[in-house]
C-alpha atoms as a PDB file:
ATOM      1  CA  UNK A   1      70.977 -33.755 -79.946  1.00  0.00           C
ATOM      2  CA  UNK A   2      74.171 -35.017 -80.849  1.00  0.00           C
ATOM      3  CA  UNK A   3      75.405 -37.975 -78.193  1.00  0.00           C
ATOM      4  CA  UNK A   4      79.054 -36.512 -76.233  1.00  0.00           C
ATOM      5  CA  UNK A   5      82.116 -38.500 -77.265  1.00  0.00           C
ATOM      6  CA  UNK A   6      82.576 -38.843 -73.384  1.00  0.00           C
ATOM      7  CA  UNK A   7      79.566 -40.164 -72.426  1.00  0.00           C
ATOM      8  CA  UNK A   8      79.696 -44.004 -72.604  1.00  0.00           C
ATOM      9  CA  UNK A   9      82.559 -43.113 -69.526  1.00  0.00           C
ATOM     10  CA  UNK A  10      80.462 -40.941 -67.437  1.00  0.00           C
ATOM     11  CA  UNK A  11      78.738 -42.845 -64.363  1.00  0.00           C
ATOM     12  CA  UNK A  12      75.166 -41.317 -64.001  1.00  0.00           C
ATOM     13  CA  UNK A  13      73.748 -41.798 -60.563  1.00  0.00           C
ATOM     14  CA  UNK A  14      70.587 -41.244 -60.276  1.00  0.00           C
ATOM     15  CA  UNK A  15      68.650 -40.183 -56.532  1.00  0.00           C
ATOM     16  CA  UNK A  16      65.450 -42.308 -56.224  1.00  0.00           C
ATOM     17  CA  UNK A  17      65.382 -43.629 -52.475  1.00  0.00           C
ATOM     18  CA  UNK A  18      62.503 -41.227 -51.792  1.00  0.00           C
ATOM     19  CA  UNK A  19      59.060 -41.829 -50.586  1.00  0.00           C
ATOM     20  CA  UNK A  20      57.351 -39.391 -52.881  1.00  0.00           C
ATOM     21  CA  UNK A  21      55.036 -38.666 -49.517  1.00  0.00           C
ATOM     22  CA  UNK A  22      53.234 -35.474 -51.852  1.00  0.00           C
ATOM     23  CA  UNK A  23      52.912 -38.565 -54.215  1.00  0.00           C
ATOM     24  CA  UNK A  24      50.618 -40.340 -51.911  1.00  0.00           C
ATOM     25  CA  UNK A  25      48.199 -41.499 -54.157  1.00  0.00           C
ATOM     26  CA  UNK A  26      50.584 -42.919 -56.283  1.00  0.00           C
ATOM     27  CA  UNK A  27      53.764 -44.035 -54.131  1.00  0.00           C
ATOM     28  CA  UNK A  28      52.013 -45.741 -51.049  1.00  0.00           C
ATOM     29  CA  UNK A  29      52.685 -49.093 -52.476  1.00  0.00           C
ATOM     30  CA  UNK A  30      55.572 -48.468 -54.777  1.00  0.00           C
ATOM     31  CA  UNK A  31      58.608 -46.031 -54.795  1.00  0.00           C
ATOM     32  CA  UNK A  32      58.230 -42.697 -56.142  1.00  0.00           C
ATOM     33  CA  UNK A  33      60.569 -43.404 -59.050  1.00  0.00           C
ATOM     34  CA  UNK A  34      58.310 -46.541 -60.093  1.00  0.00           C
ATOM     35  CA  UNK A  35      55.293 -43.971 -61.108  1.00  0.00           C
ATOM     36  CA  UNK A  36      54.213 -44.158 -64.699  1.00  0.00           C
ATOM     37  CA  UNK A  37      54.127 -41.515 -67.155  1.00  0.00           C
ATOM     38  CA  UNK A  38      52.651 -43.049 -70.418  1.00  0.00           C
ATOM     39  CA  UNK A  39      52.925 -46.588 -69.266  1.00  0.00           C
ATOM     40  CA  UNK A  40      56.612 -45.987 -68.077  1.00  0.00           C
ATOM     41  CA  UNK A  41      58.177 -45.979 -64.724  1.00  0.00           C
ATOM     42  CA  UNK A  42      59.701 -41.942 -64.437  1.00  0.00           C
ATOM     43  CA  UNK A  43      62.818 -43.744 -63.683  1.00  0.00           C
ATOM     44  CA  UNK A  44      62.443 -45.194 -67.466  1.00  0.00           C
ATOM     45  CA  UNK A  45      62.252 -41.711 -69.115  1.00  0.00           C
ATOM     46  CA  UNK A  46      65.143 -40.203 -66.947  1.00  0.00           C
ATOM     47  CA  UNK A  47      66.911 -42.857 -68.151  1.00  0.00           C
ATOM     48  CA  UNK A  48      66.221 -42.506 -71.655  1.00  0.00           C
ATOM     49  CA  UNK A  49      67.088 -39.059 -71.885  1.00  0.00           C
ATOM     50  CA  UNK A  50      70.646 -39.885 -70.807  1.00  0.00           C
ATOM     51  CA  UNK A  51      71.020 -42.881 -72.764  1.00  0.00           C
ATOM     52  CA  UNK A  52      69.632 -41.615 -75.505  1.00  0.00           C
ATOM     53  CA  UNK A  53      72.600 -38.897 -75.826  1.00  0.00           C
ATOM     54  CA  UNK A  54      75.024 -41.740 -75.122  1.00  0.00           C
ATOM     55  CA  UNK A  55      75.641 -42.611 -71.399  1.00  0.00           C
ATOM     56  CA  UNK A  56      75.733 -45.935 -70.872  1.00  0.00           C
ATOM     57  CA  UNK A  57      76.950 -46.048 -67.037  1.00  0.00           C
ATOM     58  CA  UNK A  58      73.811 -45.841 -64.767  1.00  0.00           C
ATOM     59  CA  UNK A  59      74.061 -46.411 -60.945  1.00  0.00           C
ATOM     60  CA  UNK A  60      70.526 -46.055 -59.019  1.00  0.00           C
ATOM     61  CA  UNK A  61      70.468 -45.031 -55.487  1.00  0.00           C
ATOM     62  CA  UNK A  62      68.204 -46.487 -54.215  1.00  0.00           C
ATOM     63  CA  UNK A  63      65.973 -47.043 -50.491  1.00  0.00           C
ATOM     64  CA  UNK A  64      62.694 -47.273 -49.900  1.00  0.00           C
ATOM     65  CA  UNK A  65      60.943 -49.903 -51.724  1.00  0.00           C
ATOM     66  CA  UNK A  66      64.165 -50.164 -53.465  1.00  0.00           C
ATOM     67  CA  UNK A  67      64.042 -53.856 -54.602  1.00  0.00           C
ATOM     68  CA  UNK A  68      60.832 -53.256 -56.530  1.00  0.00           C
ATOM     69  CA  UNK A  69      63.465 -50.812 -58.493  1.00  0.00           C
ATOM     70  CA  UNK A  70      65.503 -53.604 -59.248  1.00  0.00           C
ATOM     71  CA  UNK A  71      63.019 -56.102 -60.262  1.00  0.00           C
ATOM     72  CA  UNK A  72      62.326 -53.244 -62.883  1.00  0.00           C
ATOM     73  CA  UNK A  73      65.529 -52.669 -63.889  1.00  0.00           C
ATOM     74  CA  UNK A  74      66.219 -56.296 -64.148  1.00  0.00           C
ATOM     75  CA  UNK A  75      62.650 -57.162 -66.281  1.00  0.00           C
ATOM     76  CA  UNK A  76      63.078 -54.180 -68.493  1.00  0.00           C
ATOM     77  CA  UNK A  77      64.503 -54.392 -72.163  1.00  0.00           C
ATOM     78  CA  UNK A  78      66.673 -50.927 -72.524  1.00  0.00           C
ATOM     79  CA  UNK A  79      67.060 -52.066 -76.145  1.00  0.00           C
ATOM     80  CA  UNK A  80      70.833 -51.835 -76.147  1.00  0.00           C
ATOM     81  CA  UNK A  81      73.064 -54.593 -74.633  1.00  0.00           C
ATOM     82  CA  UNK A  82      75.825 -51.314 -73.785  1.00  0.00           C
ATOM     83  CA  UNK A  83      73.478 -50.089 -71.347  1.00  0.00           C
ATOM     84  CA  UNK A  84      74.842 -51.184 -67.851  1.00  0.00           C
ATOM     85  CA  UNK A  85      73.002 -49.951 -64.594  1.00  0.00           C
ATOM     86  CA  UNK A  86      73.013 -51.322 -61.220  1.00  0.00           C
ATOM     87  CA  UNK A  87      71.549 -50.489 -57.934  1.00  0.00           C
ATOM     88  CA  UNK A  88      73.011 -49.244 -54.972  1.00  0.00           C
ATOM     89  CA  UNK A  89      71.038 -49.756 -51.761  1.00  0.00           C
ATOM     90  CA  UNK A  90      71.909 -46.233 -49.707  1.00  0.00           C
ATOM     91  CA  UNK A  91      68.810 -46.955 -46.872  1.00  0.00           C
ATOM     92  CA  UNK A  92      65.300 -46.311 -46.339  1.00  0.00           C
ATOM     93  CA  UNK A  93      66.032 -43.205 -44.662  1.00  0.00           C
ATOM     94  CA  UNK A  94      69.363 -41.614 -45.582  1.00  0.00           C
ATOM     95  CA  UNK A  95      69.221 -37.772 -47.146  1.00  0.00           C
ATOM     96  CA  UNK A  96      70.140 -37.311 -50.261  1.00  0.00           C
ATOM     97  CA  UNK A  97      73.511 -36.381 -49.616  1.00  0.00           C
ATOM     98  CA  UNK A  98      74.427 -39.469 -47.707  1.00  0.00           C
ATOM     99  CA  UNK A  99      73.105 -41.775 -50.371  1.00  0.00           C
ATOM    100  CA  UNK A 100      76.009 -39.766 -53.154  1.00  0.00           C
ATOM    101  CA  UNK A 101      78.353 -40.285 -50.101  1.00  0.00           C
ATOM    102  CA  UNK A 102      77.579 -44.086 -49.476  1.00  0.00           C
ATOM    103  CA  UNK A 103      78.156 -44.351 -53.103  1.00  0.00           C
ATOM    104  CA  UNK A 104      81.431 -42.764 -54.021  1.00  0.00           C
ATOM    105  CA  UNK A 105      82.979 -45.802 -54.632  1.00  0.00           C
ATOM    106  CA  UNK A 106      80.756 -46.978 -57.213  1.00  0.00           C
ATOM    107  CA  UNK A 107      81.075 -43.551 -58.758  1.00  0.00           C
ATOM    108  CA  UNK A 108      85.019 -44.024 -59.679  1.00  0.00           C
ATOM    109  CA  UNK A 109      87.689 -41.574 -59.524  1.00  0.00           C
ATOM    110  CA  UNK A 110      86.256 -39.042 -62.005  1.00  0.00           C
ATOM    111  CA  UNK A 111      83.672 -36.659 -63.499  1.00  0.00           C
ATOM    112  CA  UNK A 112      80.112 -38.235 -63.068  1.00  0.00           C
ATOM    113  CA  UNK A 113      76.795 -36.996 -63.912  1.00  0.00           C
ATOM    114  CA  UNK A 114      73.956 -36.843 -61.111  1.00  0.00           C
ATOM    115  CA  UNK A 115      70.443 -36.203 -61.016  1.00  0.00           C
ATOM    116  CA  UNK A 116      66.972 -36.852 -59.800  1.00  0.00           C
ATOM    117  CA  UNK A 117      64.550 -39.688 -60.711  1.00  0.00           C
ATOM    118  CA  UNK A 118      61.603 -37.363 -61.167  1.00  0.00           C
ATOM    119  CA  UNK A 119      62.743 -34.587 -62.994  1.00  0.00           C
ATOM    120  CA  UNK A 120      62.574 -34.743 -67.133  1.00  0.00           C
ATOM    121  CA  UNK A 121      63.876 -32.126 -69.667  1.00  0.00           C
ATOM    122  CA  UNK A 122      64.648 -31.615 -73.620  1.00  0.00           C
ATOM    123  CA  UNK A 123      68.148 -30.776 -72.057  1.00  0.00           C
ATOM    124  CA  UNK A 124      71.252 -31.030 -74.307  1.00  0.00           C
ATOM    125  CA  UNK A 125      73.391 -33.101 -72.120  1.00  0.00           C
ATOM    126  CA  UNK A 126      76.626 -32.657 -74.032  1.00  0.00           C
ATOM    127  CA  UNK A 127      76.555 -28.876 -73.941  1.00  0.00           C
ATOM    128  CA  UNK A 128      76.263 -29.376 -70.251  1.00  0.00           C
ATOM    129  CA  UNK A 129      78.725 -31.521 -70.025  1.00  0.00           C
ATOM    130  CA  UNK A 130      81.346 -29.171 -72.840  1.00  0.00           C
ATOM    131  CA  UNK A 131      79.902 -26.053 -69.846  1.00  0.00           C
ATOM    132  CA  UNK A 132      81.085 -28.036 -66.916  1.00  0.00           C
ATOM    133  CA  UNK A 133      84.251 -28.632 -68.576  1.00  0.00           C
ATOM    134  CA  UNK A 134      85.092 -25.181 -69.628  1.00  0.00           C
ATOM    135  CA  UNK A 135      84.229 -23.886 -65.877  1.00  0.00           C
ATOM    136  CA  UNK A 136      86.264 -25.816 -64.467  1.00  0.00           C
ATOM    137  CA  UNK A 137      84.479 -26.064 -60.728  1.00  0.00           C
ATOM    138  CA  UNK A 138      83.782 -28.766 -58.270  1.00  0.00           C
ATOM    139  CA  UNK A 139      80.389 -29.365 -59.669  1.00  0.00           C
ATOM    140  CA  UNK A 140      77.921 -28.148 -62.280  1.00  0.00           C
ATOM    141  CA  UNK A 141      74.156 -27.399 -61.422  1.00  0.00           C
ATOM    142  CA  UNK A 142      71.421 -27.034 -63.872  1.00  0.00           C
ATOM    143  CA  UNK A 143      69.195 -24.518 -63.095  1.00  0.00           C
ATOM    144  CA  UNK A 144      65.928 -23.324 -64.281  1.00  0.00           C
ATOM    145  CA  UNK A 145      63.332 -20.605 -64.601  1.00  0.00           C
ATOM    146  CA  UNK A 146      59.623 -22.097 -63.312  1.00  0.00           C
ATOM    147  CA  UNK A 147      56.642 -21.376 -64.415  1.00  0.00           C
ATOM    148  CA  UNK A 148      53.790 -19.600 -61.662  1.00  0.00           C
ATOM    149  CA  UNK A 149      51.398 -21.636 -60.383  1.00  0.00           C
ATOM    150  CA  UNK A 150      49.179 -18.926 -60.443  1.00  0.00           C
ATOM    151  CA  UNK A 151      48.221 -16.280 -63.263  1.00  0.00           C
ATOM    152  CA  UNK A 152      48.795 -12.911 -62.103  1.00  0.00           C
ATOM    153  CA  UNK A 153      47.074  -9.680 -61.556  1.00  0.00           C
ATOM    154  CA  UNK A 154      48.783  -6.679 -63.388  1.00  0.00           C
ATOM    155  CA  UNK A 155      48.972  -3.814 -61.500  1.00  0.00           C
ATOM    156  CA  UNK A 156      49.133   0.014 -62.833  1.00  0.00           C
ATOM    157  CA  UNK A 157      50.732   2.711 -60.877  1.00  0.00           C
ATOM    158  CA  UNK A 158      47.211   4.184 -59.691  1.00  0.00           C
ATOM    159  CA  UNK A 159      46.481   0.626 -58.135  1.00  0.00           C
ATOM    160  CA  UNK A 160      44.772  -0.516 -60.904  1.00  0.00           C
ATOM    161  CA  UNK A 161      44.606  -3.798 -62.675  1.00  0.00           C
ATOM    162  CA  UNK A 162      45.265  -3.615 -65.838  1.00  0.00           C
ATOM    163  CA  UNK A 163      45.318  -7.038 -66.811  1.00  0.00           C
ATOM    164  CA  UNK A 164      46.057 -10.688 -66.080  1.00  0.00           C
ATOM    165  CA  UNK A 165      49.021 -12.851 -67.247  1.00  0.00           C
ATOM    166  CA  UNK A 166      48.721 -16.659 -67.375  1.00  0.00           C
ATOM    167  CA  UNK A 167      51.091 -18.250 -65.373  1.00  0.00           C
ATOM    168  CA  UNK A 168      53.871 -16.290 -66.194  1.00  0.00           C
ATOM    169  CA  UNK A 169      57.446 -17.783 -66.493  1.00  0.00           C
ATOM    170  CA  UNK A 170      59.359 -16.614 -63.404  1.00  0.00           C
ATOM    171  CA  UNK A 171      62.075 -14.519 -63.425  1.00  0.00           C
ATOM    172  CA  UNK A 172      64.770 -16.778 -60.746  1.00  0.00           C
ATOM    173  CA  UNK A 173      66.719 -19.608 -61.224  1.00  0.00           C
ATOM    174  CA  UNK A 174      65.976 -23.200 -59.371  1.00  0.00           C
ATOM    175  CA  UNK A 175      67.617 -26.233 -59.132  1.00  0.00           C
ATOM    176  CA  UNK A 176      66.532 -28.305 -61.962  1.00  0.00           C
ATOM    177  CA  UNK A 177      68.646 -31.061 -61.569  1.00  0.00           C
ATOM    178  CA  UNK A 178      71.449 -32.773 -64.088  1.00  0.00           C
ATOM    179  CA  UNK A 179      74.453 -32.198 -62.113  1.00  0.00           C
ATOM    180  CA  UNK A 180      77.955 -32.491 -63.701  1.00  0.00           C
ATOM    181  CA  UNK A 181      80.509 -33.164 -60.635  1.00  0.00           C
ATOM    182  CA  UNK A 182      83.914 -33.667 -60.267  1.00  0.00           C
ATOM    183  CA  UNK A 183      85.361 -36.469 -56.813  1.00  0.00           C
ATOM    184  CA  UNK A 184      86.474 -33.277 -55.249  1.00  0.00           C
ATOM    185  CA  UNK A 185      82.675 -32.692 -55.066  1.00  0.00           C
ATOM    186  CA  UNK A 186      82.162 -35.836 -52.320  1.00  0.00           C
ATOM    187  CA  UNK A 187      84.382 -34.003 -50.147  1.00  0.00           C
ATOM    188  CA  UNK A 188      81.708 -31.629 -49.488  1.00  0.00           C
ATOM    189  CA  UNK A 189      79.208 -34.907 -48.978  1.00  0.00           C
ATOM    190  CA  UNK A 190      78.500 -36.766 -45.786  1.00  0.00           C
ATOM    191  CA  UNK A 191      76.386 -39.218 -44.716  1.00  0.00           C
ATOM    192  CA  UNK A 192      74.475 -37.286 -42.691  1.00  0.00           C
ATOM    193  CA  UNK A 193      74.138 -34.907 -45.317  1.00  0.00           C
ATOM    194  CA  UNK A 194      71.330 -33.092 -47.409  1.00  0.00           C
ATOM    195  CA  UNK A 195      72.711 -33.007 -50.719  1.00  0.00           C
ATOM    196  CA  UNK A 196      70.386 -29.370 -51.558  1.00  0.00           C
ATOM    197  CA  UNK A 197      71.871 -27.894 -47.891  1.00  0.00           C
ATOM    198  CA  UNK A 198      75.448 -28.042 -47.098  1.00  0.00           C
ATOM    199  CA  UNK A 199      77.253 -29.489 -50.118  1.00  0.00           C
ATOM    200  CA  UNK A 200      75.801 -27.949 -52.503  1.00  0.00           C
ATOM    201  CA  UNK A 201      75.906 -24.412 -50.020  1.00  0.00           C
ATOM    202  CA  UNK A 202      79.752 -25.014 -49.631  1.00  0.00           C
ATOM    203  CA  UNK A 203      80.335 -25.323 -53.204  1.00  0.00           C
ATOM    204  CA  UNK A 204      79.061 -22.295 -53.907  1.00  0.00           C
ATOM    205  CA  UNK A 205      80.523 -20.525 -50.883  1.00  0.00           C
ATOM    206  CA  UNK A 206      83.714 -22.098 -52.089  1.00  0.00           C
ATOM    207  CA  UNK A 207      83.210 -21.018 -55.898  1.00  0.00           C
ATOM    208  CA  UNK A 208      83.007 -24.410 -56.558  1.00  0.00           C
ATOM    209  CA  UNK A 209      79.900 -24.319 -58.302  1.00  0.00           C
ATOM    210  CA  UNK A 210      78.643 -23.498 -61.867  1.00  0.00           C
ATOM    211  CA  UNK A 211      75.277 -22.836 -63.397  1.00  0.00           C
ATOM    212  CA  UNK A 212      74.063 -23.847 -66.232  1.00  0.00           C
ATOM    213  CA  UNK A 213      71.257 -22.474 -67.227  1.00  0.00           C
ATOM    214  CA  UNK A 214      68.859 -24.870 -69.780  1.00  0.00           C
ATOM    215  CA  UNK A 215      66.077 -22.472 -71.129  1.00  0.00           C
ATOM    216  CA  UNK A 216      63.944 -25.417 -72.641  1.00  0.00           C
ATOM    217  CA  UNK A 217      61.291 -27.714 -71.093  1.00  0.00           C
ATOM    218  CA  UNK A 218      61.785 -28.682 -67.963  1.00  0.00           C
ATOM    219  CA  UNK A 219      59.186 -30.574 -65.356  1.00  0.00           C
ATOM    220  CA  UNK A 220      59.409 -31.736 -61.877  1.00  0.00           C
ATOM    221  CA  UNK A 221      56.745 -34.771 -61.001  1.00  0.00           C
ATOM    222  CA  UNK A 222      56.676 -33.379 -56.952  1.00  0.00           C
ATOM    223  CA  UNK A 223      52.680 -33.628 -56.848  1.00  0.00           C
ATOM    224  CA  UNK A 224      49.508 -36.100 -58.007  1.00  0.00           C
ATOM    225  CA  UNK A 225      48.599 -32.542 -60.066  1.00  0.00           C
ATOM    226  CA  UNK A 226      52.540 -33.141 -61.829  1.00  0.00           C
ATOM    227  CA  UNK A 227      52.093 -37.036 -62.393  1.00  0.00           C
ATOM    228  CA  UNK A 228      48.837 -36.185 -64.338  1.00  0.00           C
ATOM    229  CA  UNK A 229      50.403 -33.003 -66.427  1.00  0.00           C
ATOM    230  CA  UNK A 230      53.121 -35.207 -67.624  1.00  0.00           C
ATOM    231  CA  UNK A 231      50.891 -38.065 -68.290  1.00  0.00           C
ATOM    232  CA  UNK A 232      48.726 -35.677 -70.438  1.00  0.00           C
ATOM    233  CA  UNK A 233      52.180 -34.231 -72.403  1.00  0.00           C
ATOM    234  CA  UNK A 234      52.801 -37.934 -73.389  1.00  0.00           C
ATOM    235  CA  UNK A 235      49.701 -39.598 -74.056  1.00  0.00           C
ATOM    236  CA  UNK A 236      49.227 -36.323 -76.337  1.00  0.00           C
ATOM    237  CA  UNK A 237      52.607 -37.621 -78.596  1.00  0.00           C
ATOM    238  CA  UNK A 238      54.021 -34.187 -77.409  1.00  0.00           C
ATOM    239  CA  UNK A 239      56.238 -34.517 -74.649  1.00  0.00           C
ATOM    240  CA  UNK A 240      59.088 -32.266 -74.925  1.00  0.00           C
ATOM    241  CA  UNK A 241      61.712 -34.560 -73.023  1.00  0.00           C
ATOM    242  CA  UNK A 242      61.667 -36.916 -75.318  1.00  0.00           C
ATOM    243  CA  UNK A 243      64.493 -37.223 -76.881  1.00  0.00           C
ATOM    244  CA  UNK A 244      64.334 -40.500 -78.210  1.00  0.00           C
ATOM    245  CA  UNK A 245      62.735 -43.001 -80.788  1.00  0.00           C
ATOM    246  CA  UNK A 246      59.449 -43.919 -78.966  1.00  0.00           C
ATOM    247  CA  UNK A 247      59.109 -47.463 -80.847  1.00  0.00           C
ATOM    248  CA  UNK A 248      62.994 -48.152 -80.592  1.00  0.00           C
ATOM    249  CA  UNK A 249      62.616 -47.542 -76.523  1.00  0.00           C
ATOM    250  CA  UNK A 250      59.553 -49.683 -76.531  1.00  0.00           C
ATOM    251  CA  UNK A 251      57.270 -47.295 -74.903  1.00  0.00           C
ATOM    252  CA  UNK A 252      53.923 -47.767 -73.995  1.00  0.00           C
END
């Protein structure tokens, strides 16, 4: 994937003041965004795929357990002195609207990228970005298509089953994430806010908001059962999201 001639300007802010509480096993002594995949903090990884297709701009939002996030962030080698990213202490508790709203300032006065610090794709961040352009709207959400969790029975008309289909590919769209937005966007964003409820709802009532739909790999690390699935993609030298030189990022 070719890196966007825009994206060394483009802040990326990144959510990961969560708890991770479905991550028990994992977060009860660090921050959700701190668990490994292949020896790797997820934070590390979402990072990568950004900075691998040229951002250079990264500003964590961070909360709970927040300076173990920036003991990481400061220990780390990123392997290119261009890479700047700073965190931004939103508060333990605050949704994830308020911690975008508490952080407007640090985003400047123009198009910014924001996404999740658990969620990894093969996504093609230019053509996203070239999409949000060309729609012109207040913001830019990528969506998805999940997979079942579940295989599923075929059914005939005469109530029989004909077969079984393993976890099928579903036919909706989901919020995956790897938002473009525009400052117009924050207007929509409180403090109080949850970023997945009422700005993102009155974008869309508004018109304000754009889909764009990536058809490749996408994951979500929401559950112990996600951690270890990604963990497997990696250690197996196949995972999809990777975008980037594994020795040049100094992987694990």
């Amino acid at each position: 994937m070719a890196a966007s001639p825009l994206a060394a300007e483009i802040p990326v802010a990144i959510l990961c003041g969560g708890r991770g509480t479905r991550l028990r096993e994992e977060t009860h002594a660090i921050p959700k965004a701190l668990v490994e995949i292949g020896g790797k903090p997820i934070l590390w990884h979402v990072i990568h795929i950004y900075a691998a297709q040229g951002f250079r701009r990264f500003v964590l939002l961070t909360g709970y357990l927040g300076e173990m996030i920036e003991d990481f962030v400061a220990a780390e080698d990123w392997g290119d002195e261009s890479v700047e990213i700073v965190c931004f202490d939103t508060g333990q508790d605050t949704p994830t609207g308020g911690r975008v709203a508490l952080a407007r300032g640090a985003l400047g006065d123009s198009t910014f990228c924001l996404t999740y610090a658990d969620g990894v794709a093969d996504i093609d961040l230019g053509a996203l970005l070239e999409f949000h352009s060309d729609k012109g709207a207040a913001a830019t959400m990528t969506v998805v298509r999940p997979y079942s969790q579940w295989g599923i029975a075929v059914i005939d008309e005469h109530d029989h089953i004909s077969g079984f289909e393993e976890k099928p590919r579903l036919d909706y769209w989901i919020n995956g994430g790897f938002f473009c937005c525009e400052p117009a966007f924050c207007d929509w964003v409180a403090e109080d806010s949850v970023l997945e409820r009422e700005p993102l709802e009155r974008a869309a009532a508004e018109g304000e908001l754009a889909a764009y739909r990536h058809h490749g790999f996408w994951d979500c690390m929401d559950t112990y059962k996600d951690a270890v699935v990604l963990n497997d993609l990696w250690n197996a030298g196949g995972a999809p999201w990777q975008v980037w030189d594994r020795d040049e990022a100094g992987a694990a």
